[in-house]
Protein backbone atom coordinates (compact mmCIF):
# COMPACT_ATOMS: atom_id res chain seq x y z
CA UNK A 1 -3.15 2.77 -16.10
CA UNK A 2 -5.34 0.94 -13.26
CA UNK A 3 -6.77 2.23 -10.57
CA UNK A 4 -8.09 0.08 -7.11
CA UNK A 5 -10.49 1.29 -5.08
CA UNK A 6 -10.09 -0.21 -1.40
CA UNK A 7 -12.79 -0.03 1.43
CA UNK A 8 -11.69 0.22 5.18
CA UNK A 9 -8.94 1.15 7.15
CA UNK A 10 -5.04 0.96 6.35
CA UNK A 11 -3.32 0.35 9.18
CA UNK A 12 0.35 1.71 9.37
CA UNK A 13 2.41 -1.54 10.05
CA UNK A 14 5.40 0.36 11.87
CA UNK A 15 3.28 2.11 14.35
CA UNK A 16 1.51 -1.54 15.66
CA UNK A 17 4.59 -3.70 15.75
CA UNK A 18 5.30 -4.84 19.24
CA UNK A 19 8.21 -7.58 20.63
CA UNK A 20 8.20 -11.11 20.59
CA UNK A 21 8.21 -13.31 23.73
CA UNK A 22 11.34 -14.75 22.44
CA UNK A 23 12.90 -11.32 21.93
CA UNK A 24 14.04 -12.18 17.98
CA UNK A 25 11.72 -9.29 16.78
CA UNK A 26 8.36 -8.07 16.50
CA UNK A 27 5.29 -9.39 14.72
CA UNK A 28 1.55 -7.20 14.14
CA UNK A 29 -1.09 -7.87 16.26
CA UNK A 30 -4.01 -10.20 14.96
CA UNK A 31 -6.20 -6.88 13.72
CA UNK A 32 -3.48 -6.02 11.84
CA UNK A 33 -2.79 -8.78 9.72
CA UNK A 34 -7.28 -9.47 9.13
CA UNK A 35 -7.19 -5.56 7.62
CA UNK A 36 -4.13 -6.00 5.68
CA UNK A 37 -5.57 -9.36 4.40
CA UNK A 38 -8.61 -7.95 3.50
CA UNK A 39 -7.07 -5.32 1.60
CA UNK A 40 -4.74 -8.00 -0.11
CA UNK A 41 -8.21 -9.32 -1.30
CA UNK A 42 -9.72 -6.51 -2.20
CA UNK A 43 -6.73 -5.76 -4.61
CA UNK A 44 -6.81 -9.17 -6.39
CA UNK A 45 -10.26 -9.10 -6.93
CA UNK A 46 -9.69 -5.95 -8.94
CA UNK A 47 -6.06 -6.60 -10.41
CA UNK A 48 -5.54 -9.89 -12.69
CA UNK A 49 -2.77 -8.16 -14.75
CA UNK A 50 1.32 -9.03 -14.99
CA UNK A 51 3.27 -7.27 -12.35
CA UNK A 52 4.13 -3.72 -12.85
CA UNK A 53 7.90 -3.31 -12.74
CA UNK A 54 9.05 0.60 -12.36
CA UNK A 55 5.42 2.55 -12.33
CA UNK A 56 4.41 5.55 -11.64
CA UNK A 57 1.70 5.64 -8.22
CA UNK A 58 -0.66 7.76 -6.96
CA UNK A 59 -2.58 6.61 -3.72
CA UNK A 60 -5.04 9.30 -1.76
CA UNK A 61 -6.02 8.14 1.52
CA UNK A 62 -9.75 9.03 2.34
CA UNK A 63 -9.15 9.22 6.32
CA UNK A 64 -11.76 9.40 8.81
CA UNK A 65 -8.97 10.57 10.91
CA UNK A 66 -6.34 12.41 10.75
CA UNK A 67 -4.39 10.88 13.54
CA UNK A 68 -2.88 8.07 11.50
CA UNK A 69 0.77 8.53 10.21
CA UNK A 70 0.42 8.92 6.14
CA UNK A 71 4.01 7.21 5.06
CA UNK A 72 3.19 4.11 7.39
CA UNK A 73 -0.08 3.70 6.12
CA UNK A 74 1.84 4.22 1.96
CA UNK A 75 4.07 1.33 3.39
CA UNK A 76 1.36 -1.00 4.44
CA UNK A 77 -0.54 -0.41 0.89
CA UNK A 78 2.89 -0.72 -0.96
CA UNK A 79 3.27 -4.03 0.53
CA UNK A 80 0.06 -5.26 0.05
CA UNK A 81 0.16 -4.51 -3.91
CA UNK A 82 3.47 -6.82 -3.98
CA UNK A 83 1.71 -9.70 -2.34
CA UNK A 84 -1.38 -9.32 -4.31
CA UNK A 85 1.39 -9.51 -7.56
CA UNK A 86 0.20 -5.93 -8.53
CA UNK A 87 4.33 -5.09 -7.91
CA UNK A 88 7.23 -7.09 -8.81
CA UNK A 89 8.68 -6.15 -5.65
CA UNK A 90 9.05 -2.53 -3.84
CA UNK A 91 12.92 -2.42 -3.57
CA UNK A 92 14.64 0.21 -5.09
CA UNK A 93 15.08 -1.53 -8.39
CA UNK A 94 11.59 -2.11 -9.41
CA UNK A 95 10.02 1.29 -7.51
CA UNK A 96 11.97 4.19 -8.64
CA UNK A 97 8.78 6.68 -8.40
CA UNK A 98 6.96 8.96 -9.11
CA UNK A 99 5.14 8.26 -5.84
CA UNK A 100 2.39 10.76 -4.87
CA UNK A 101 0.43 10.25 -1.73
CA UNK A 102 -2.46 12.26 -0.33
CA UNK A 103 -4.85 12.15 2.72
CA UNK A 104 -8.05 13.76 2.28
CA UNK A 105 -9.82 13.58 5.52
CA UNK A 106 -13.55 11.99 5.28
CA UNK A 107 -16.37 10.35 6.67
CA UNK A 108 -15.42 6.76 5.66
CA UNK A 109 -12.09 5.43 5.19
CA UNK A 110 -11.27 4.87 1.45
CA UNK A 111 -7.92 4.58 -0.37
CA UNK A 112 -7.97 4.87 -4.53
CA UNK A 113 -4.73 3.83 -5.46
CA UNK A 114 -3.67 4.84 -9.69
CA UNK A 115 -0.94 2.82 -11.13
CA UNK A 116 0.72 3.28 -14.17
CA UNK A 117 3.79 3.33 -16.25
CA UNK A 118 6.52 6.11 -15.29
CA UNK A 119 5.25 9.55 -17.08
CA UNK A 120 8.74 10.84 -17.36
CA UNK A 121 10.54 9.20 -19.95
CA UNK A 122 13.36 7.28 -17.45
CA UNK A 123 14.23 4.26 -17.92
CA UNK A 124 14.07 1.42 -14.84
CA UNK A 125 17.20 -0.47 -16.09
């Protein structure tokens, strides 16, 4: 088991996406993509490992507030750990759970993500 330990804010990618000009979709604002780069970075600093493939995950959000929307903010971090190549890939296949998620409301914002392999004797196949 490994667990990361990442400093700053998650933004929840769902909440911040807004239109194109061309109107063929939406795209995050600049702030959005410099946090979820830094926590890309943060995560390979700390993970050098193969790709999990079918773990078990625990992530508890240390919020400094409790306005943010706790599944978005699971979704940003889940993406993140597949481009850092902590994840094969988050698609039904290769993520079949357990996933636990938290919030814990605090002065800083902190997220301490555990990641291991499945604890209840399934098989991913």
């Amino acid at each position: 088991m490994i667990q990361l330990r990442l400093i700053g804010h998650v933004p929840g990618k769902k909440n911040r996406l807004m239109p194109r000009r061309d109107g063929q979709g939406y795209f995050n604002p600049r702030g959005t993509k410099k946090e979820i780069d830094a926590l890309v970075w943060q995560i390979k600093a700390q993970y050098k490992g193969i790709p999990y493939v079918c773990p078990a995950i625990k992530a508890v959000f240390y919020v400094s507030s409790i306005r943010g929307d706790l599944d978005n903010k699971y979704t940003t971090i889940q993406d993140c750990l597949v481009t850092a190549g902590v994840l094969v890939n988050d698609n039904i296949k290769n993520l079949r759970g357990p996933i636990r998620i938290e919030a814990v409301p605090s002065d800083t914002d902190l997220t301490v993500i555990s990641i291991g392999n499945q604890d209840y004797g399934e098989s991913c196949d």
